[in-house]
Structure formats: structure tokens, C-alpha cells
PDB file of N, CA and C in Angstrom:
ATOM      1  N   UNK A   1       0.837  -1.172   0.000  1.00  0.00           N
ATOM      2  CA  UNK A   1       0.000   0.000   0.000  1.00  0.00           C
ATOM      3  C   UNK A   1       0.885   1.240   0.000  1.00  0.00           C
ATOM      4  N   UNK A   2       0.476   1.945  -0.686  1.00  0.00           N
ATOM      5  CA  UNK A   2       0.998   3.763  -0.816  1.00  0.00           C
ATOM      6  C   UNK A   2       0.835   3.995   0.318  1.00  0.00           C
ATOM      7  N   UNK A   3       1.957   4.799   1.165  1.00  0.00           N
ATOM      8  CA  UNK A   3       1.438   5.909   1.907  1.00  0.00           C
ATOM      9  C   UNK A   3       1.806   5.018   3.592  1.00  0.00           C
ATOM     10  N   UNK A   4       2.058   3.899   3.375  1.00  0.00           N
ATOM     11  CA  UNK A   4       3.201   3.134   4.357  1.00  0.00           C
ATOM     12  C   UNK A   4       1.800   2.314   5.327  1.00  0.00           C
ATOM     13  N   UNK A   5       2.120   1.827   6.984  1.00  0.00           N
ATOM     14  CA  UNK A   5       1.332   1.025   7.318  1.00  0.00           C
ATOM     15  C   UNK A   5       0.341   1.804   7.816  1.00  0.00           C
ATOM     16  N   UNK A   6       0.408   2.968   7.902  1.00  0.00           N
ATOM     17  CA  UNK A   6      -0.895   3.174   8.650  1.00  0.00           C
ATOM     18  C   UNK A   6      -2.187   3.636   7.463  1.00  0.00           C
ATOM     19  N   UNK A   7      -1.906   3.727   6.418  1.00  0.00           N
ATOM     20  CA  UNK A   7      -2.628   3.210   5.199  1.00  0.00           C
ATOM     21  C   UNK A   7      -3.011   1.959   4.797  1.00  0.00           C
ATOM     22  N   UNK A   8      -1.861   1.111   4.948  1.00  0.00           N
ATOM     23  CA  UNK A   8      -2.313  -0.243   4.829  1.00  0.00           C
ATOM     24  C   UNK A   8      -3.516  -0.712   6.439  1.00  0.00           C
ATOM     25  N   UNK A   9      -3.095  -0.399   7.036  1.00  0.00           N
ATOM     26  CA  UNK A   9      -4.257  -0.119   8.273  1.00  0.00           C
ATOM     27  C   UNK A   9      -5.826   0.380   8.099  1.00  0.00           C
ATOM     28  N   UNK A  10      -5.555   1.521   7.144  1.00  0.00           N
ATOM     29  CA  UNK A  10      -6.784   1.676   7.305  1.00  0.00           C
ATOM     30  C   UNK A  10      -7.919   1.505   6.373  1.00  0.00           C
ATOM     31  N   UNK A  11      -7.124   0.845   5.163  1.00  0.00           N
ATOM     32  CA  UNK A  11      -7.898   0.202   3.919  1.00  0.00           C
ATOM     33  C   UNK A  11      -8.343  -1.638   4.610  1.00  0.00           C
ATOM     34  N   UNK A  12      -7.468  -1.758   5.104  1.00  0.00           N
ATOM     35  CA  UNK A  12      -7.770  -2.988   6.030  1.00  0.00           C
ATOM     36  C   UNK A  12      -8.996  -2.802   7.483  1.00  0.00           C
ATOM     37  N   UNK A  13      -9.083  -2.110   7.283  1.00  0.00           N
ATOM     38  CA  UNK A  13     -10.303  -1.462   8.660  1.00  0.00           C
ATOM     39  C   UNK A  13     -11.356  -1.386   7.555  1.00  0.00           C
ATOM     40  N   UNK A  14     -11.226  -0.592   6.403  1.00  0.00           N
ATOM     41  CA  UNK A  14     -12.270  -0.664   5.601  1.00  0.00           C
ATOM     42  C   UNK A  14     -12.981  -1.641   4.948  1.00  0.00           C
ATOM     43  N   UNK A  15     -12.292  -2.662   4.688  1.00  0.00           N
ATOM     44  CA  UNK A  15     -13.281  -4.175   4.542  1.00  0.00           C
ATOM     45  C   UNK A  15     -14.265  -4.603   5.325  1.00  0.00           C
ATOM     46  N   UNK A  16     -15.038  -4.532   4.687  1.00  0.00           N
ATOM     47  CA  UNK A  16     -16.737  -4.898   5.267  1.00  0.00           C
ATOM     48  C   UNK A  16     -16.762  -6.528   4.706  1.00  0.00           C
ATOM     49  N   UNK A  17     -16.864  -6.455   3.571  1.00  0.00           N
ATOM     50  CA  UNK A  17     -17.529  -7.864   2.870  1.00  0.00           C
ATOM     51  C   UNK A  17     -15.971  -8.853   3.238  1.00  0.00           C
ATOM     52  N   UNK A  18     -14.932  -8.576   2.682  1.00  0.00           N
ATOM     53  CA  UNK A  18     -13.537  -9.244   3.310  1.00  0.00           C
ATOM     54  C   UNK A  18     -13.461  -9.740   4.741  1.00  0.00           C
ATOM     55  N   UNK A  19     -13.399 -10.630   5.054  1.00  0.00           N
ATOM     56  CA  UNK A  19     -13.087 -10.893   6.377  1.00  0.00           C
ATOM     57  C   UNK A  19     -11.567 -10.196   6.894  1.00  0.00           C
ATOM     58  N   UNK A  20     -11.668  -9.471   8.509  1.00  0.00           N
ATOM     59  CA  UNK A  20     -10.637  -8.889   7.864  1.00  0.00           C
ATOM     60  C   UNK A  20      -9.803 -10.615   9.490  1.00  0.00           C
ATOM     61  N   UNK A  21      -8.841 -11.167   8.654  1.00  0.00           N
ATOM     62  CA  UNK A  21      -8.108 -12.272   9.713  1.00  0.00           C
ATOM     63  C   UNK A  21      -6.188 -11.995   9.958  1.00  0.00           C
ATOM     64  N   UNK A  22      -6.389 -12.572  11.102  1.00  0.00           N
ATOM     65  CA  UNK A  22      -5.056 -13.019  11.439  1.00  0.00           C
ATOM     66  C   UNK A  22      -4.709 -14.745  11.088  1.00  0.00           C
ATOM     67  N   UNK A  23      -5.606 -15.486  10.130  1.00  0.00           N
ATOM     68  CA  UNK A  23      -4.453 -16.660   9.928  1.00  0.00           C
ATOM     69  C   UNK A  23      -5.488 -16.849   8.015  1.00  0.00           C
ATOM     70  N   UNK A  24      -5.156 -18.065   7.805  1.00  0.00           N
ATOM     71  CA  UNK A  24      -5.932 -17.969   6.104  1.00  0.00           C
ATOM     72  C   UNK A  24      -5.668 -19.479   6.105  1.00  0.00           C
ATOM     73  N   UNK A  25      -6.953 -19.274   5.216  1.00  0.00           N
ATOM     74  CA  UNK A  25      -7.098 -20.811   4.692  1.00  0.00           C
ATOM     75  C   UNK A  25      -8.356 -21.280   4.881  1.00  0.00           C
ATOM     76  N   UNK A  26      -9.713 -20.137   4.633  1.00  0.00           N
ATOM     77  CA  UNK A  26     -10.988 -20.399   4.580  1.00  0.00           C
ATOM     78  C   UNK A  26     -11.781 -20.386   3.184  1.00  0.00           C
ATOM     79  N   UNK A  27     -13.043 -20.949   3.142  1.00  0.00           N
ATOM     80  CA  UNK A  27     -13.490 -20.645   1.904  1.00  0.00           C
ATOM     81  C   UNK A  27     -13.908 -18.829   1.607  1.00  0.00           C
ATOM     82  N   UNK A  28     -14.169 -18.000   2.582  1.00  0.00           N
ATOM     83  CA  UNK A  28     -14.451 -16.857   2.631  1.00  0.00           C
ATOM     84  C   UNK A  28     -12.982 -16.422   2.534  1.00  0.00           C
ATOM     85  N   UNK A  29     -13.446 -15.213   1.675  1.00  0.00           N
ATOM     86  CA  UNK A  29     -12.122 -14.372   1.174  1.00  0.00           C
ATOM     87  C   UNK A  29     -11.902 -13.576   3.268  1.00  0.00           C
ATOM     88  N   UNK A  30     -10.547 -13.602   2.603  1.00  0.00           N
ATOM     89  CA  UNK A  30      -9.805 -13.163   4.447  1.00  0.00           C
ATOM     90  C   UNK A  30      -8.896 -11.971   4.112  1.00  0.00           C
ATOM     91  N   UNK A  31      -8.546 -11.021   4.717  1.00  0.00           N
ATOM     92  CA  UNK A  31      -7.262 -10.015   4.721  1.00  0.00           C
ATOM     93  C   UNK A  31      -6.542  -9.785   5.938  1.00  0.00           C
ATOM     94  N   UNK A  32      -5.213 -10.364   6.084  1.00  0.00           N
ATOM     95  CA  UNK A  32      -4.378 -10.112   6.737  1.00  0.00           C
ATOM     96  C   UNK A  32      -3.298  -8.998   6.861  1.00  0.00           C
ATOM     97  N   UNK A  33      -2.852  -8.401   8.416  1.00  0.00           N
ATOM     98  CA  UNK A  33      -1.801  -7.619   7.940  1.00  0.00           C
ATOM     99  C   UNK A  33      -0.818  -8.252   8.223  1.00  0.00           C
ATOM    100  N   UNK A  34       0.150  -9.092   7.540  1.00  0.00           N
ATOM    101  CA  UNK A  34       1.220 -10.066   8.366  1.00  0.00           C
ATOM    102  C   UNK A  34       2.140  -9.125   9.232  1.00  0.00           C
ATOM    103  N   UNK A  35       2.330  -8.277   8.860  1.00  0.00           N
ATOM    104  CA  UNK A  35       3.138  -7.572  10.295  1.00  0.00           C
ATOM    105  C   UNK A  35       2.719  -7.445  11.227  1.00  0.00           C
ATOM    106  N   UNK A  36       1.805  -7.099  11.360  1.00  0.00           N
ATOM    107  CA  UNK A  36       0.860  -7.406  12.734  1.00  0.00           C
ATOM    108  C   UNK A  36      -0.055  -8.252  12.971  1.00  0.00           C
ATOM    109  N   UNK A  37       0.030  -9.683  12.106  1.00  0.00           N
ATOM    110  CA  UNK A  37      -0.419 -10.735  12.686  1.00  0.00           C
ATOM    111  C   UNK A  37       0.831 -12.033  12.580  1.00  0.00           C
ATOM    112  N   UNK A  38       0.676 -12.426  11.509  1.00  0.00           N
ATOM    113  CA  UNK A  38       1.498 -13.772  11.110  1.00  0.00           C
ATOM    114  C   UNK A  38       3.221 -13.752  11.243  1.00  0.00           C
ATOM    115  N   UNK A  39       3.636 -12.105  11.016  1.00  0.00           N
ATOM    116  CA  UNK A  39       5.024 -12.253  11.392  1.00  0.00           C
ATOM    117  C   UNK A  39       5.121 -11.125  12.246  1.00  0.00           C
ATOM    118  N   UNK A  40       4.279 -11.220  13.501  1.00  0.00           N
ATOM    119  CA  UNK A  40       4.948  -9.960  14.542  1.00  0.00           C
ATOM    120  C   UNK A  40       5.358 -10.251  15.170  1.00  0.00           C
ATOM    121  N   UNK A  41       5.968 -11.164  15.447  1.00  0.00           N
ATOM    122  CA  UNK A  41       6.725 -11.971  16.868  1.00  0.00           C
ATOM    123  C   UNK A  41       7.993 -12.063  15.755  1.00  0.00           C
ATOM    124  N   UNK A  42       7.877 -11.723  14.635  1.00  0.00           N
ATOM    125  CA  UNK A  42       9.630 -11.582  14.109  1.00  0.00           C
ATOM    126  C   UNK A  42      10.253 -10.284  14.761  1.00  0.00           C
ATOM    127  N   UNK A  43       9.329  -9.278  14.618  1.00  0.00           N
ATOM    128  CA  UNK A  43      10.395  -8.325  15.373  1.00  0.00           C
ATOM    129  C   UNK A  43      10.715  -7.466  13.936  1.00  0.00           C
ATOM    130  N   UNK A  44      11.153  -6.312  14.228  1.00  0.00           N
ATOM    131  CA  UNK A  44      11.218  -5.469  12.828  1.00  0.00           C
ATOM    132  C   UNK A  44      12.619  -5.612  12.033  1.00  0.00           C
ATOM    133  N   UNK A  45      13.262  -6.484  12.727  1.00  0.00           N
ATOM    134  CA  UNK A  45      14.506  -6.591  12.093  1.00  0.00           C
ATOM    135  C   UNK A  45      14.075  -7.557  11.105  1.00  0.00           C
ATOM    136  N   UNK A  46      14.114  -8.835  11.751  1.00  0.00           N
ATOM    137  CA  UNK A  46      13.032  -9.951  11.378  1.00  0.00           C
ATOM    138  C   UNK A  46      12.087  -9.830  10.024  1.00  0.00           C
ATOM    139  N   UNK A  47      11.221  -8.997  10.052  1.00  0.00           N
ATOM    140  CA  UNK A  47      10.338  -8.758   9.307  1.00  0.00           C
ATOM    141  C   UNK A  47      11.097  -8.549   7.832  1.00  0.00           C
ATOM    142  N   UNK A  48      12.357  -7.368   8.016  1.00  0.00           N
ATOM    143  CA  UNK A  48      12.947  -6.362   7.006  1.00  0.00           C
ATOM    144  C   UNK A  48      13.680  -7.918   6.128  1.00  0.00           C
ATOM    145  N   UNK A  49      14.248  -8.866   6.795  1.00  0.00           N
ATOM    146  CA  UNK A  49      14.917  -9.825   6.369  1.00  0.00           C
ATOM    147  C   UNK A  49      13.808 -10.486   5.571  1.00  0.00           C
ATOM    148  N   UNK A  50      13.031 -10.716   6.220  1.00  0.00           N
ATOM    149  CA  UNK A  50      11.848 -11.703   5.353  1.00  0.00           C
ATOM    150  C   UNK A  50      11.013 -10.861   4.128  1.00  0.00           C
ATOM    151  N   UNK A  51      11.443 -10.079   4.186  1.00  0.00           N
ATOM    152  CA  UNK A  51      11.047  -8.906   2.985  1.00  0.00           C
ATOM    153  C   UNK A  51       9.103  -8.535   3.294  1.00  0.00           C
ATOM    154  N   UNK A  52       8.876  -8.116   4.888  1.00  0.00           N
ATOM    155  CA  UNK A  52       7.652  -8.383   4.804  1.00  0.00           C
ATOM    156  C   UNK A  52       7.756  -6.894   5.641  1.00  0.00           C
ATOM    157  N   UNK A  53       7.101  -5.955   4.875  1.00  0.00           N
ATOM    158  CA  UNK A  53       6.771  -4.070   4.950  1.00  0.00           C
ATOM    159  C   UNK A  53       5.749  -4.391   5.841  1.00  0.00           C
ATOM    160  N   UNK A  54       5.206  -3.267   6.250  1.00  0.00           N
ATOM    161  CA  UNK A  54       4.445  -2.881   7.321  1.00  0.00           C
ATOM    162  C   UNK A  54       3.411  -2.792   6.618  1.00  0.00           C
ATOM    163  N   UNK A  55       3.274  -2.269   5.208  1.00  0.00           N
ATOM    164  CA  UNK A  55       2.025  -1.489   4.522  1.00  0.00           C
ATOM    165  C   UNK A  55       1.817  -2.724   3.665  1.00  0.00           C
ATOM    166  N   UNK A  56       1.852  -4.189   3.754  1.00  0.00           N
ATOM    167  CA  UNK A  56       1.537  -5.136   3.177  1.00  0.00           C
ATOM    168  C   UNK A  56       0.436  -5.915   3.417  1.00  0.00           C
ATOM    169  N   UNK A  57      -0.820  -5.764   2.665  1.00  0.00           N
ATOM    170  CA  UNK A  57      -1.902  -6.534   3.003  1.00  0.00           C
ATOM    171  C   UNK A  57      -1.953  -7.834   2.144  1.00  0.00           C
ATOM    172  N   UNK A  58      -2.318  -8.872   2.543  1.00  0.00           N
ATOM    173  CA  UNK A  58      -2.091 -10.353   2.220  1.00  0.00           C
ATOM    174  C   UNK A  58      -3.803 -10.599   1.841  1.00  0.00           C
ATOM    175  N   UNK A  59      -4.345 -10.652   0.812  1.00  0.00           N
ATOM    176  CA  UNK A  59      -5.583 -11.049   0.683  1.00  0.00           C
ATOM    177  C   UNK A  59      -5.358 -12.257  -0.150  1.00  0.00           C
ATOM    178  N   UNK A  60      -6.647 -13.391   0.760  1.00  0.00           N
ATOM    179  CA  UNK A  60      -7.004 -15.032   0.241  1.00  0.00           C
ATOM    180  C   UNK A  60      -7.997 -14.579  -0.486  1.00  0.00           C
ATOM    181  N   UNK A  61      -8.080 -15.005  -1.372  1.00  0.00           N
ATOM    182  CA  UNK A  61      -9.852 -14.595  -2.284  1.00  0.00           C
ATOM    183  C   UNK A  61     -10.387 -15.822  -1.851  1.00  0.00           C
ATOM    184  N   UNK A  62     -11.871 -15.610  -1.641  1.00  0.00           N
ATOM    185  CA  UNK A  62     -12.733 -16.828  -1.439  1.00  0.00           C
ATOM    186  C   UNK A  62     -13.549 -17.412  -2.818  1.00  0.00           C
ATOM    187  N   UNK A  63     -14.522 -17.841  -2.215  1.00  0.00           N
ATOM    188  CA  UNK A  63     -15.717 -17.969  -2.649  1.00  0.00           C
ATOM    189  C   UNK A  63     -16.369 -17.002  -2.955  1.00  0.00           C
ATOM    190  N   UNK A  64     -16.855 -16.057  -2.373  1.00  0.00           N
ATOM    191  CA  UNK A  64     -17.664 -15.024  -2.891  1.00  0.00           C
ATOM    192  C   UNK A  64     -17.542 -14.901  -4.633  1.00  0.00           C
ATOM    193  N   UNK A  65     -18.884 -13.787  -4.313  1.00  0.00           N
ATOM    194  CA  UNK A  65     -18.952 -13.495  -5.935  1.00  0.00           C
ATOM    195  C   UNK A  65     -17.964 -12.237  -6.520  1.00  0.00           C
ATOM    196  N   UNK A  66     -17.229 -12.355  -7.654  1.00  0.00           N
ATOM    197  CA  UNK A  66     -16.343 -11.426  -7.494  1.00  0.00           C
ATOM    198  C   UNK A  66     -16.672 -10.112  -7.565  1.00  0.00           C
ATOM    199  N   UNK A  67     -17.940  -9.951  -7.962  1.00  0.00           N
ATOM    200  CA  UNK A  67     -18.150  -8.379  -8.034  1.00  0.00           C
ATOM    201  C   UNK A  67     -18.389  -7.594  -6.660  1.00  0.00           C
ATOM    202  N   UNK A  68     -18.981  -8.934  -5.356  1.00  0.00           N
ATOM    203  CA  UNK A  68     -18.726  -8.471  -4.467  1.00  0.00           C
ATOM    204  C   UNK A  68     -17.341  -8.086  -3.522  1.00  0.00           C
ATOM    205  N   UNK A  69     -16.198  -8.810  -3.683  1.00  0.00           N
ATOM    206  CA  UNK A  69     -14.951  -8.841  -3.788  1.00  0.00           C
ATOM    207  C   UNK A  69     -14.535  -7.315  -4.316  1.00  0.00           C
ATOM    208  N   UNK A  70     -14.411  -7.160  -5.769  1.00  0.00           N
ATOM    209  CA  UNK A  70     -14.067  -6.106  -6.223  1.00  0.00           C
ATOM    210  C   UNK A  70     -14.680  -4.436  -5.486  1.00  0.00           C
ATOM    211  N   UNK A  71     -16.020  -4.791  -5.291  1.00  0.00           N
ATOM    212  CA  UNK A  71     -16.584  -3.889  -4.641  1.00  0.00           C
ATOM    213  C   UNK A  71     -16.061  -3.467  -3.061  1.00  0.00           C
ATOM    214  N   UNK A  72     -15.913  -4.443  -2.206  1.00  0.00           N
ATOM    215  CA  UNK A  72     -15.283  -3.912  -1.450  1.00  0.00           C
ATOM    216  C   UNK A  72     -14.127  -3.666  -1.367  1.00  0.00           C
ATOM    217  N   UNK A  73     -13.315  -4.148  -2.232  1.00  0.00           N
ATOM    218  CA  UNK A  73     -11.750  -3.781  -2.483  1.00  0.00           C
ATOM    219  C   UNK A  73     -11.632  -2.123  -2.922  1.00  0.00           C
ATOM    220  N   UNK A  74     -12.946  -1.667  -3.668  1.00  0.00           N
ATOM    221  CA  UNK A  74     -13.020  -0.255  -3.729  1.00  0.00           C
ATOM    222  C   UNK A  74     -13.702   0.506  -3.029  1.00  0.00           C
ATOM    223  N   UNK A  75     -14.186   0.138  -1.807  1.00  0.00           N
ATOM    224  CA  UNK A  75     -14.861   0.874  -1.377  1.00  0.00           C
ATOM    225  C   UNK A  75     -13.827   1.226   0.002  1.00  0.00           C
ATOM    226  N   UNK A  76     -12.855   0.069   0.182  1.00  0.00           N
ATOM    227  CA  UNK A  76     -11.899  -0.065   1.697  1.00  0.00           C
ATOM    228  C   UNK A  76     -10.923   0.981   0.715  1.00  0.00           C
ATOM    229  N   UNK A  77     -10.343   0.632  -0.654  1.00  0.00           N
ATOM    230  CA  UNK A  77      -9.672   2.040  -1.062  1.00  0.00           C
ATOM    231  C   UNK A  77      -9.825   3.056  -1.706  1.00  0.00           C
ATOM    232  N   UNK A  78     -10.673   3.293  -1.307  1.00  0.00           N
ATOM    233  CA  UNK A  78     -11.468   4.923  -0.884  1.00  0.00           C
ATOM    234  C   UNK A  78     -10.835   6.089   0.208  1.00  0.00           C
ATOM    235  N   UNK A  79     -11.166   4.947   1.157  1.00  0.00           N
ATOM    236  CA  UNK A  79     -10.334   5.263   2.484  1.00  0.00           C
ATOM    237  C   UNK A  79      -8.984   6.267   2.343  1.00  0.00           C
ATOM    238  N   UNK A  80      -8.095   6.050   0.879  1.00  0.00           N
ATOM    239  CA  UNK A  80      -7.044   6.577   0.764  1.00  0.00           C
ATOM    240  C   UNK A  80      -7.378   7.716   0.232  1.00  0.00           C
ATOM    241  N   UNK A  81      -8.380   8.152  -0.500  1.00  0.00           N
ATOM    242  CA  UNK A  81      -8.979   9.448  -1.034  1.00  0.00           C
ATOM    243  C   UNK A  81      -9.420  10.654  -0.117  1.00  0.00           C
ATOM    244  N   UNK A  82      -9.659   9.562   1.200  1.00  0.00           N
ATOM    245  CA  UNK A  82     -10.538  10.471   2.334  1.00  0.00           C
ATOM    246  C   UNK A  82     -11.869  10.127   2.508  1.00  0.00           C
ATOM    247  N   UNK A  83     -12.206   9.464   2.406  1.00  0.00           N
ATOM    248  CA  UNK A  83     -13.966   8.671   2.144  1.00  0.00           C
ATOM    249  C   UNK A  83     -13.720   7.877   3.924  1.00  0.00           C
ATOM    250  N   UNK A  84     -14.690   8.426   4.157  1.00  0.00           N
ATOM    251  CA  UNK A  84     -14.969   8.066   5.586  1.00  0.00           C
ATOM    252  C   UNK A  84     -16.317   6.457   5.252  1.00  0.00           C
ATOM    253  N   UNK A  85     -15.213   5.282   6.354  1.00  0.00           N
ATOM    254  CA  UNK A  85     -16.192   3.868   6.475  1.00  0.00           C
ATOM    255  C   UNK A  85     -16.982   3.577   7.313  1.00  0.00           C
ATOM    256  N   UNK A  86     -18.214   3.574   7.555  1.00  0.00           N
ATOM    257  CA  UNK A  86     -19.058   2.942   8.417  1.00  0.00           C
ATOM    258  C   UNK A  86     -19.282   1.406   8.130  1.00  0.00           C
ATOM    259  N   UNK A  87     -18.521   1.109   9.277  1.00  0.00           N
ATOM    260  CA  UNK A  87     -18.592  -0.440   9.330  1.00  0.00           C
ATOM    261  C   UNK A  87     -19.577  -0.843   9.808  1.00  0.00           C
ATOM    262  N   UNK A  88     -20.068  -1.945   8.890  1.00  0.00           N
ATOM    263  CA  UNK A  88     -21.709  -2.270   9.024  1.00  0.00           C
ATOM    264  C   UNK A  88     -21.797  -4.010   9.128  1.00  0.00           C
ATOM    265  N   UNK A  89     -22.784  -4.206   8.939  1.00  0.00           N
ATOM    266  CA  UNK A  89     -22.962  -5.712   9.104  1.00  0.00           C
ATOM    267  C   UNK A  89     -22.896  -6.165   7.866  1.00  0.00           C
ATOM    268  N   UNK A  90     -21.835  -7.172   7.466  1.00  0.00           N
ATOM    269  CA  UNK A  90     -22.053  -7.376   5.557  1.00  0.00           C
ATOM    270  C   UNK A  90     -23.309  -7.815   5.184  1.00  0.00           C
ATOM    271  N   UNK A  91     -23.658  -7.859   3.989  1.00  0.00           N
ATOM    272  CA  UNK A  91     -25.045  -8.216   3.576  1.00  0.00           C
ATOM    273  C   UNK A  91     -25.237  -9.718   3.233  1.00  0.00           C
ATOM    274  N   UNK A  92     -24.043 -10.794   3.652  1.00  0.00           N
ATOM    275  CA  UNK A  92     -24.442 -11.889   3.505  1.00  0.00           C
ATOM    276  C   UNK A  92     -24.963 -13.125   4.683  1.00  0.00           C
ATOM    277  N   UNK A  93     -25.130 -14.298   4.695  1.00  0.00           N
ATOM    278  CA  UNK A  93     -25.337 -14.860   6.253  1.00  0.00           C
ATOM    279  C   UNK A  93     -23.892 -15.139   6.362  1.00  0.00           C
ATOM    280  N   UNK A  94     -23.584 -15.792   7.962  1.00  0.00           N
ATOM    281  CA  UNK A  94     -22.580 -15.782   9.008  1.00  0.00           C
ATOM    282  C   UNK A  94     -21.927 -17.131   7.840  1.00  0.00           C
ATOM    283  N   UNK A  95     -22.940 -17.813   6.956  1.00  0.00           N
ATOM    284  CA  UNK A  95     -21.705 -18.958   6.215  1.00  0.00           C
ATOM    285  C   UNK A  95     -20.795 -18.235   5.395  1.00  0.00           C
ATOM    286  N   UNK A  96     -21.254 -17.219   4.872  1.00  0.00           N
ATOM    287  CA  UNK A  96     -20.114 -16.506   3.595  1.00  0.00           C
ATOM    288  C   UNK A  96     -20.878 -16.433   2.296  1.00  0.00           C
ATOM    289  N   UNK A  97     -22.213 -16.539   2.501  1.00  0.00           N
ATOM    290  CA  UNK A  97     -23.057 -16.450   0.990  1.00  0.00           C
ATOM    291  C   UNK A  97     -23.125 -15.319   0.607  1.00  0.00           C
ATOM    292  N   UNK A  98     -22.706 -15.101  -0.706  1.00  0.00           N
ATOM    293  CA  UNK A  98     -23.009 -13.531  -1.147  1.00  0.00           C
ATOM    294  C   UNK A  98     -24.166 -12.970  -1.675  1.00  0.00           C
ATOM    295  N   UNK A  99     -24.199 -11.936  -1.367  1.00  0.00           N
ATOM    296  CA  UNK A  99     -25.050 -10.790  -1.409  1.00  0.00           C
ATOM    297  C   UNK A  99     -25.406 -10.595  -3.420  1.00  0.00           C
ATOM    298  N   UNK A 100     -24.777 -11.214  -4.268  1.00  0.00           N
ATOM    299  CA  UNK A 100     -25.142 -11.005  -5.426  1.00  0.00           C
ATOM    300  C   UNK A 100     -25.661 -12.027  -6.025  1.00  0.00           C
ATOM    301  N   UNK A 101     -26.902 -11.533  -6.947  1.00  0.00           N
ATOM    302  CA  UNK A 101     -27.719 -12.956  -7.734  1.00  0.00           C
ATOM    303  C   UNK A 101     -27.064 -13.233  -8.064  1.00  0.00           C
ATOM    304  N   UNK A 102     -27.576 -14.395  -8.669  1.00  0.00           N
ATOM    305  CA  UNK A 102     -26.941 -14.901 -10.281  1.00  0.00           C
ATOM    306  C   UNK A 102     -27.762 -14.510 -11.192  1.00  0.00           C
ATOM    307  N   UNK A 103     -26.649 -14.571 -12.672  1.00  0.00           N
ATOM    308  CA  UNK A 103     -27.004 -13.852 -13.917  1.00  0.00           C
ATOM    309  C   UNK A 103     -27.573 -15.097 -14.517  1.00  0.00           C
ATOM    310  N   UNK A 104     -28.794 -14.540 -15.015  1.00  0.00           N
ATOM    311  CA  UNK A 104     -28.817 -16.006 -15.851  1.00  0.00           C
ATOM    312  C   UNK A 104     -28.598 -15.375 -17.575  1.00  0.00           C
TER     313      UNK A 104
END
């Protein structure tokens, strides 16, 4: 992310539909910040060796539908424009079903 970790922070706060996680490997799309989850017990020296920045967000894509995906990927980077997020309840159930029909 532009603009270092506390950008990558806050486009990561902005995911609504993204789960936002500390580990991966679900069918629901997940976003991690590995510096402050998966490699923070490296330590910043640590980190610099493993080539892993502060402003690095790690996204699993799921299942979802991708337009819902894409959509919140633009709506969390917004956030960098100045667009204020109200974090809400996503619009799908607690399994990970999305919020978009299908096309027939």
C-alpha cells in the first residue's frame, strides 16, 4: 500500500464484505496484515529480512462473488482518497453467501 502502514491499516479497517483475519485458509475471502499478525513476533529486524513491509496486506480470495470482492476492495480504497467507512454488518449470512444474484 501507498502511503506506508498506517494506510495499509486503514484500507484494512475498511473491509466490510472481506473478512478482515489473522491466519488464512478459509473458503471466505480473508485479509491479513502479516506484520501485525502472522510475522509480529519476528520483530522489525526480522520482518525487514523476510522482505515483509508494514504497509503489506495479504488477501485469500474466497468464494464469494467477485463483483462483491471487487466492490469492497473499492470501497476499503477509498479510504485513501478520504472517504470516511461505516462499518456495518455485511449483507451476507454468518456462512459466507453472497449478497449477489446470479445472472442467468
Amino acid at each position: 500500500m501507498k502511503g506506508g502502514s498506517q494506510a495499509a491499516r486503514d484500507v484494512f479497517d475498511g473491509l466490510q464484505r472481506i473478512w478482515r483475519a489473522t491466519d488464512l485458509g478459509r473458503i471466505k475471502s480473508v485479509a491479513t496484515i502479516p506484520a501485525i499478525s502472522t510475522h509480529q513476533q519476528q520483530g522489525e529486524e526480522g520482518r525487514k529480512l523476510a522482505d515483509i513491509p508494514g504497509n503489506l496486506i495479504r488477501l485469500n480470495v474466497g468464494a464469494e462473488h467477485p463483483d462483491d470482492i471487487i466492490a469492497d476492495l473499492e470501497q476499503a480504497l477509498a479510504v485513501l482518497d478520504g472517504k470516511k467507512i461505516e462499518n456495518t454488518a455485511p449483507e451476507y449470512s454468518a456462512g459466507g453467501a453472497s449478497s449477489a444474484s446470479l445472472r442467468r
